[in-house]
C-alpha atoms as a PDB file:
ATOM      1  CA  UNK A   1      82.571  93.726 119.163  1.00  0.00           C
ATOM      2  CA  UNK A   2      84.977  96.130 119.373  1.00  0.00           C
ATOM      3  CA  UNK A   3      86.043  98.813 116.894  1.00  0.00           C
ATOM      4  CA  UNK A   4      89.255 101.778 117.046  1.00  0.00           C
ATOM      5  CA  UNK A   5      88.213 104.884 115.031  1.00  0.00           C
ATOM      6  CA  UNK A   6      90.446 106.941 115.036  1.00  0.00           C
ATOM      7  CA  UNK A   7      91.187 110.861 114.146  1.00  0.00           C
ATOM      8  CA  UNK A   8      92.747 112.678 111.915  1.00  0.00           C
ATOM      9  CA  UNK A   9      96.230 114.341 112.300  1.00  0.00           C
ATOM     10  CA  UNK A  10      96.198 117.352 114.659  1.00  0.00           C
ATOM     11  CA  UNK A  11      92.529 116.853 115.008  1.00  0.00           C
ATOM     12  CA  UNK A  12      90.337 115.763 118.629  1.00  0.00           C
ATOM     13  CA  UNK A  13      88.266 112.490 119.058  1.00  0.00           C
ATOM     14  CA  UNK A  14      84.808 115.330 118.604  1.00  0.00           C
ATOM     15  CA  UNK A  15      86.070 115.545 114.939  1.00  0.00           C
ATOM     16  CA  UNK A  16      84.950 112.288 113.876  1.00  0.00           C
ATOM     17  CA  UNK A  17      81.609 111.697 115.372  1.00  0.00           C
ATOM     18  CA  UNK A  18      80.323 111.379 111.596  1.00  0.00           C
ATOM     19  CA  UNK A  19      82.278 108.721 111.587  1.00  0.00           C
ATOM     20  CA  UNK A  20      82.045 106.766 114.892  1.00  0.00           C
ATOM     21  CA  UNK A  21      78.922 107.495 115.291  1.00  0.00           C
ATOM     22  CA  UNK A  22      77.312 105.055 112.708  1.00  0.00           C
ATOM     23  CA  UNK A  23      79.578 102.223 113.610  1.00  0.00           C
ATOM     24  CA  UNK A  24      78.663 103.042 117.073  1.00  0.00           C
ATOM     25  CA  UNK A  25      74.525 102.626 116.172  1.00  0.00           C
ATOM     26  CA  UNK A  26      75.283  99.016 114.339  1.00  0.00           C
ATOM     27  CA  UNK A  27      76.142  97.544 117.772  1.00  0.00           C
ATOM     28  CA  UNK A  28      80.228  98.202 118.025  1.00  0.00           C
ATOM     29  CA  UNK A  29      81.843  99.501 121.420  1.00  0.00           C
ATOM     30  CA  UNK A  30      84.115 102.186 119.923  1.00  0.00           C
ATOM     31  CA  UNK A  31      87.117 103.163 121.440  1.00  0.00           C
ATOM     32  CA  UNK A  32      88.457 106.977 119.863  1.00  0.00           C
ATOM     33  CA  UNK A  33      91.693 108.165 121.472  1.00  0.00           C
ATOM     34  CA  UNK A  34      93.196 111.327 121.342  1.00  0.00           C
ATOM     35  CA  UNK A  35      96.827 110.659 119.487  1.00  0.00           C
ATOM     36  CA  UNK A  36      99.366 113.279 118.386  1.00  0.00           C
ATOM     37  CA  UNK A  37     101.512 111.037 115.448  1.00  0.00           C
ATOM     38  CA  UNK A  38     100.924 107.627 113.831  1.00  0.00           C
ATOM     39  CA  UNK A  39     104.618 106.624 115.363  1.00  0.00           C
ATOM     40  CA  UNK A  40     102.257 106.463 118.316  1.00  0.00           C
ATOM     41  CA  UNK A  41      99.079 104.595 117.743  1.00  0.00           C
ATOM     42  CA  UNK A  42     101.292 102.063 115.957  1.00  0.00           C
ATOM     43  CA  UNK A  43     102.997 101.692 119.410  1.00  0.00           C
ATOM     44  CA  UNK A  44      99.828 102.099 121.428  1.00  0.00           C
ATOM     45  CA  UNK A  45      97.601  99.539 119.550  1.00  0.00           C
ATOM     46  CA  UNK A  46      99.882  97.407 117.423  1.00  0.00           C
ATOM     47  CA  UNK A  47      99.803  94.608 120.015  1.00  0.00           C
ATOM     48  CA  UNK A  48      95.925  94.475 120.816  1.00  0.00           C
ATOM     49  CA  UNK A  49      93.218  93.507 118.111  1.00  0.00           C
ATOM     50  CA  UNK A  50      89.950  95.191 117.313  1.00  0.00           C
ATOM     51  CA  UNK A  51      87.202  93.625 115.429  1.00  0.00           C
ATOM     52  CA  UNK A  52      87.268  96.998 113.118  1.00  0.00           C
ATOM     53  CA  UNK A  53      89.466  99.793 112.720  1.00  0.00           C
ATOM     54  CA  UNK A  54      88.354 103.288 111.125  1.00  0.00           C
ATOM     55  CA  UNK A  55      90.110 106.140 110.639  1.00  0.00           C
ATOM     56  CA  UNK A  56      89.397 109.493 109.072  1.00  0.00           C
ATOM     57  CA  UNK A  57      92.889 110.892 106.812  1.00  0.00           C
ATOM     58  CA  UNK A  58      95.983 110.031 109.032  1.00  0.00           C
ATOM     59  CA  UNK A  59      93.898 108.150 111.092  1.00  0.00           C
ATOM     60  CA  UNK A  60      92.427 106.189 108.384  1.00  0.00           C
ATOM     61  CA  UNK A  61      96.146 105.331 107.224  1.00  0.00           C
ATOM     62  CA  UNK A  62      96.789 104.273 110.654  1.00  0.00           C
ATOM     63  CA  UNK A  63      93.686 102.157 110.744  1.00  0.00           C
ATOM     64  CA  UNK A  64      95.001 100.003 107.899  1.00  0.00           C
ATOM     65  CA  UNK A  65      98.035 100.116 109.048  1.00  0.00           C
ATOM     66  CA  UNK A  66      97.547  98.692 112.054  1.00  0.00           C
ATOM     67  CA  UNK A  67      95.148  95.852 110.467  1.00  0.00           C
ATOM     68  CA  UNK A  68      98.096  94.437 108.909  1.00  0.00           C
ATOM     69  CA  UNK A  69      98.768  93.447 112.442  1.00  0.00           C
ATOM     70  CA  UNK A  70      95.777  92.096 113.018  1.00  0.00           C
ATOM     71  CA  UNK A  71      93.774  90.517 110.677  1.00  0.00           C
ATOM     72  CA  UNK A  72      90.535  92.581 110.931  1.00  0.00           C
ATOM     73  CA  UNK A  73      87.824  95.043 108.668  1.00  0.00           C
ATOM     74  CA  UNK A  74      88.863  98.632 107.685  1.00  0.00           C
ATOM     75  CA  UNK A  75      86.982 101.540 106.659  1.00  0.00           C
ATOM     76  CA  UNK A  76      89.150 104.430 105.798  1.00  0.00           C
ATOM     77  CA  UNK A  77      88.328 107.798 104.909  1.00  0.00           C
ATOM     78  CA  UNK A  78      90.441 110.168 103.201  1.00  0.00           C
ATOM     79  CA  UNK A  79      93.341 108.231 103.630  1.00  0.00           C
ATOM     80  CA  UNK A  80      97.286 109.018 101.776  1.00  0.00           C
ATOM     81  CA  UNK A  81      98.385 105.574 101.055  1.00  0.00           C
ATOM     82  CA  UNK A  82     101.786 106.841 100.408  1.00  0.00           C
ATOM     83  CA  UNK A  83     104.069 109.859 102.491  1.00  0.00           C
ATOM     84  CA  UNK A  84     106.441 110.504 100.016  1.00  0.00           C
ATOM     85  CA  UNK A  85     103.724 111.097  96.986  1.00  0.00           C
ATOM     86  CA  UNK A  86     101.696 112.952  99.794  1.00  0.00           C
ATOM     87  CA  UNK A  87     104.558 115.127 101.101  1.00  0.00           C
ATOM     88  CA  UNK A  88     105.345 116.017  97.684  1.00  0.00           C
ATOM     89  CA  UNK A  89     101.508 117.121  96.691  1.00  0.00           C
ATOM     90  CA  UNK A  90     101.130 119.302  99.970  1.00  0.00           C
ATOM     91  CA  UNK A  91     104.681 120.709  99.285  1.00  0.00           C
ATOM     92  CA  UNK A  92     104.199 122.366  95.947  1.00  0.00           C
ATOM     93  CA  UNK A  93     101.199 124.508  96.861  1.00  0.00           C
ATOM     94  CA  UNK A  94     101.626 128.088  97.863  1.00  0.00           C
ATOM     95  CA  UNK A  95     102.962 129.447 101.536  1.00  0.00           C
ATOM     96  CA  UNK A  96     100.526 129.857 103.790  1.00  0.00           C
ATOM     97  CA  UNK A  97      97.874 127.650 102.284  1.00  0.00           C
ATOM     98  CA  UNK A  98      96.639 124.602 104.162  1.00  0.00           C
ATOM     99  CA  UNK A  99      98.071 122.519 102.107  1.00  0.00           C
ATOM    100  CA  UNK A 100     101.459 124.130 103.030  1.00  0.00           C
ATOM    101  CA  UNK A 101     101.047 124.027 106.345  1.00  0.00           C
ATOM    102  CA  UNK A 102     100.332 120.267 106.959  1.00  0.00           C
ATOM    103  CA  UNK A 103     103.466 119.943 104.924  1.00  0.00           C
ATOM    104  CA  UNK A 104     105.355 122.082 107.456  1.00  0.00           C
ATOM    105  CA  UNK A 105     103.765 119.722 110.033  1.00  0.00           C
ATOM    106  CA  UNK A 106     104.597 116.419 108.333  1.00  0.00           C
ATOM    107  CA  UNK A 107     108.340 117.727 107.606  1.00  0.00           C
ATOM    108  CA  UNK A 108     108.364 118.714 111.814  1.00  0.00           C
ATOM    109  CA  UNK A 109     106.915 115.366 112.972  1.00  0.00           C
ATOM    110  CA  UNK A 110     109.331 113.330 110.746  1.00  0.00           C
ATOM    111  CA  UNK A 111     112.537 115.029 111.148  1.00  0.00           C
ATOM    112  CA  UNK A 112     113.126 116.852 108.079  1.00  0.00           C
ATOM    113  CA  UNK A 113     112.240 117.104 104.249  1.00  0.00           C
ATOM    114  CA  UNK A 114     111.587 113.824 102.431  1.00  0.00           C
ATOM    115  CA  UNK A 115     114.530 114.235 100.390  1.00  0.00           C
ATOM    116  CA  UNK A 116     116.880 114.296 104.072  1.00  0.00           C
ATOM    117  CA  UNK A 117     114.347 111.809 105.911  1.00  0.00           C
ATOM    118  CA  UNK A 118     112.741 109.663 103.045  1.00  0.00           C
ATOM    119  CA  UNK A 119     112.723 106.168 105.453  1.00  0.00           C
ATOM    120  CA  UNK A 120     110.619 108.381 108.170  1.00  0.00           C
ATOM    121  CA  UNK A 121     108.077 108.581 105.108  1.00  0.00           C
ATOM    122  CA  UNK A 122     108.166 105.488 103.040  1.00  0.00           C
ATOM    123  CA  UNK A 123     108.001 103.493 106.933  1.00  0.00           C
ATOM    124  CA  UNK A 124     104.841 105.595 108.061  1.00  0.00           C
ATOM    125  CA  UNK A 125     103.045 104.813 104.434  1.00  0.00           C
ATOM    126  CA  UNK A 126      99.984 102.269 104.351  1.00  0.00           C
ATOM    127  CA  UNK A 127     101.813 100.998 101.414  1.00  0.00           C
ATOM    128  CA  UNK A 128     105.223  99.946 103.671  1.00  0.00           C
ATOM    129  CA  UNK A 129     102.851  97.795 105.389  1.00  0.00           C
ATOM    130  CA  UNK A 130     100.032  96.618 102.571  1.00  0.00           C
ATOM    131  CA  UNK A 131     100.986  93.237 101.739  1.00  0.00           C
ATOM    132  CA  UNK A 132     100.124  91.876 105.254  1.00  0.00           C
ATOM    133  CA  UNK A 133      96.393  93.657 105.117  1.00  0.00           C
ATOM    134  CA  UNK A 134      93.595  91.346 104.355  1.00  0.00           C
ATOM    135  CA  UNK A 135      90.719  93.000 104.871  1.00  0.00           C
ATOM    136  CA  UNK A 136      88.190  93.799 104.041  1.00  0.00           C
ATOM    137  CA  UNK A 137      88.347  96.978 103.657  1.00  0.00           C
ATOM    138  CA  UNK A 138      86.187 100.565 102.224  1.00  0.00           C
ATOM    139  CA  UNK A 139      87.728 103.059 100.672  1.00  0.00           C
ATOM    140  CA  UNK A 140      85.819 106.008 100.902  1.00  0.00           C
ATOM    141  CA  UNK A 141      86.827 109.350  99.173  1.00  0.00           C
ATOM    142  CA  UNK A 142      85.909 112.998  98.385  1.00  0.00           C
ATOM    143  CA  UNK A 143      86.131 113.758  94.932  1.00  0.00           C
ATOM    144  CA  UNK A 144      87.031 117.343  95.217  1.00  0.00           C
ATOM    145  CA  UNK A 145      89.538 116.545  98.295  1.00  0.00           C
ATOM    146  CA  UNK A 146      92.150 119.108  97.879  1.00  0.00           C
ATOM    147  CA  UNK A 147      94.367 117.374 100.702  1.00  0.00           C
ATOM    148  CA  UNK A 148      94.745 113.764 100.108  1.00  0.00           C
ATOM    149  CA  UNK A 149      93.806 113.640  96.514  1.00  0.00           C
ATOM    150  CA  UNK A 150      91.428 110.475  94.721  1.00  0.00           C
ATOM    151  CA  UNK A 151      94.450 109.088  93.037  1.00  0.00           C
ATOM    152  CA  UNK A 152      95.462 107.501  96.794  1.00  0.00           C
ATOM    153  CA  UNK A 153      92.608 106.116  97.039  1.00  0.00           C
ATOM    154  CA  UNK A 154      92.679 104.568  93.364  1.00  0.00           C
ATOM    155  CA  UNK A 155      96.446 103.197  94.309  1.00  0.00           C
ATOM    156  CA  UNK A 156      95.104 101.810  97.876  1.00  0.00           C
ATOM    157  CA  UNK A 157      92.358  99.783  96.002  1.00  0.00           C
ATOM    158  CA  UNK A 158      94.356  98.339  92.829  1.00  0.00           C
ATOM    159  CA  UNK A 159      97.271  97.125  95.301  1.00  0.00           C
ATOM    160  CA  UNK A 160      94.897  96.195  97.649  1.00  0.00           C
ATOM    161  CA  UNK A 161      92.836  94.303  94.784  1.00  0.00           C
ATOM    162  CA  UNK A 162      96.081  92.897  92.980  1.00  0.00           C
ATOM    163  CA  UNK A 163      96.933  91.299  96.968  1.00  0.00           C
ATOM    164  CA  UNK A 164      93.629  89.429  96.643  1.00  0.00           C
ATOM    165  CA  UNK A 165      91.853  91.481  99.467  1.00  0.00           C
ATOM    166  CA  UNK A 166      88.305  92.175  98.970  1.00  0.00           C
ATOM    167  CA  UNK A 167      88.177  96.008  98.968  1.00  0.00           C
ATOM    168  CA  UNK A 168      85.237  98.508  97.998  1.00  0.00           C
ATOM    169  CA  UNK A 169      86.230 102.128  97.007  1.00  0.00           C
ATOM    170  CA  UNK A 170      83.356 105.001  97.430  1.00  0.00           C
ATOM    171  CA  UNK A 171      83.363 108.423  95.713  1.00  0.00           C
ATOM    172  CA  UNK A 172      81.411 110.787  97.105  1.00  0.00           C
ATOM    173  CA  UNK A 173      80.317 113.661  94.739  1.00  0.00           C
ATOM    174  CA  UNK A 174      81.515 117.196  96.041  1.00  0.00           C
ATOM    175  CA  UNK A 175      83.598 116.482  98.868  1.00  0.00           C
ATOM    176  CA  UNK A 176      86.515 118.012 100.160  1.00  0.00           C
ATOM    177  CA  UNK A 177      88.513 116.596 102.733  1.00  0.00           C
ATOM    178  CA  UNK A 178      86.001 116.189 105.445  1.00  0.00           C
ATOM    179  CA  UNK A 179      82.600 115.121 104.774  1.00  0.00           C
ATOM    180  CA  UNK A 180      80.095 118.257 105.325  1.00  0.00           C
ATOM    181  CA  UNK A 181      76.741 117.792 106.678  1.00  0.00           C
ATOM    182  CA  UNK A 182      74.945 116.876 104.006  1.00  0.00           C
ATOM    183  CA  UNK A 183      77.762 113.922 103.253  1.00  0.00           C
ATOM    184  CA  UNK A 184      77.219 112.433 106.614  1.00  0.00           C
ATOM    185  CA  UNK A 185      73.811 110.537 105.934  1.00  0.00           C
ATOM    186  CA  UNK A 186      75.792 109.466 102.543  1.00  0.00           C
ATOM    187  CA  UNK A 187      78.694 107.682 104.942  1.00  0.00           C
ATOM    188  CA  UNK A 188      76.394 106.171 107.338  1.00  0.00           C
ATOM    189  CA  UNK A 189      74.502 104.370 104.506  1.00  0.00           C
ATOM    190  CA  UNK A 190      77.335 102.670 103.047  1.00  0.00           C
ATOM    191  CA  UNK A 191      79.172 101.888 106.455  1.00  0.00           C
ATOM    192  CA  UNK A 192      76.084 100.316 107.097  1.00  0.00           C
ATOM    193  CA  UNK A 193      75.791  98.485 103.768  1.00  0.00           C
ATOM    194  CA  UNK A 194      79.457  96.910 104.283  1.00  0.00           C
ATOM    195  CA  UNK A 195      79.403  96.376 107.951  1.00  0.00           C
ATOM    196  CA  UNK A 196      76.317  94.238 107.118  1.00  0.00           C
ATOM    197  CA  UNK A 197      78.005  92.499 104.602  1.00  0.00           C
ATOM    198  CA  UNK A 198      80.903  91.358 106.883  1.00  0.00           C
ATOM    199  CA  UNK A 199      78.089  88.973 108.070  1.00  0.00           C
ATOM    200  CA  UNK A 200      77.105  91.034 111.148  1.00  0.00           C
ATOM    201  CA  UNK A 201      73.744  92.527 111.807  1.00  0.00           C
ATOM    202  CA  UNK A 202      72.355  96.050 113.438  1.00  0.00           C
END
């Protein structure tokens, strides 16, 4: 079985051992390029099927993304399920605070504000492509995430549960964006839990 975990936005393969790590232990080849924009992974991998995708933040919005190509499991972490709500989040905090700066980033990578660009947002957005994912697929989320806030994850799983696909959201109590140490035993216990109940075993 093979799985495509992938990173998150201006991040390194490294990054996300926490998260291919587990999925790694329950018997899955995984496969973790280095990427620099979604534009690209969609190109890269669009055409060739995985038995899971994963993805941490961009990466997990490019993991379901790219299931709706391929009929196939998800687990995404962290994940914006829409650009334009995201863009807009990240661009009202103050200059020089992360949150500004991945805005700066976004606004580079897509050609301008979403206001002058808004296709090069709403086209990159899980929720462009979420009618064609089926699943299934966990949600999980850091309840203090100051990045991609909960309420994406709350719109990813009542679209995702209105479409009929069986989806399972996770809160995890005090984190940010990415999980911290103590998080990480947390994450492999319920990636275990739904791998296993995809009908696969360790």
């Amino acid at each position: 079985m093979k799985a495509l975990v992938l990173h998150g936005a201006g991040s390194s393969p490294e990054a996300v051992s926490w998260l291919y790590e587990p999925i790694k232990e329950f018997g899955y080849e995984v496969y973790v390029p280095k990427y620099e924009s979604l534009e690209e992974i969609i190109e890269r991998y669009s055409r060739e099927k995985y038995d899971l995708y994963a993805g941490f933040s961009l990466g997990g919005a490019a993991s379901l993304i790219l299931s709706s190509f391929h009929e196939a499991p998800v687990i995404a972490v962290g994940a914006p399920a829409d650009r334009l709500l995201q863009a807009r989040w990240l661009s009202i905090h103050e200059e020089r605070s992360p949150q500004r700066e991945i805005y700066m980033s976004l606004v580079k990578s897509l050609g301008g504000e979403p206001y002058q660009n808004p296709m090069a947002y709403i086209k990159t957005s899980v929720l462009y492509y979420i009618e064609k994912i089926r699943g299934p697929v966990l949600l999980i989320q850091g309840s203090e995430d100051p990045i991609v806030r909960p309420f994406h994850s709350i719109i990813l799983e009542d679209f995702l549960r209105k479409l009929g696909v069986r989806v399972e959201r996770i809160v995890i109590e005090g984190m940010r964006h990415a999980p911290a140490g103590h998080h990480r035993g947390v994450i492999r216990e319920v990636i275990f839990r739904f791998l296993g109940s995809l009908g696969r075993t360790k």
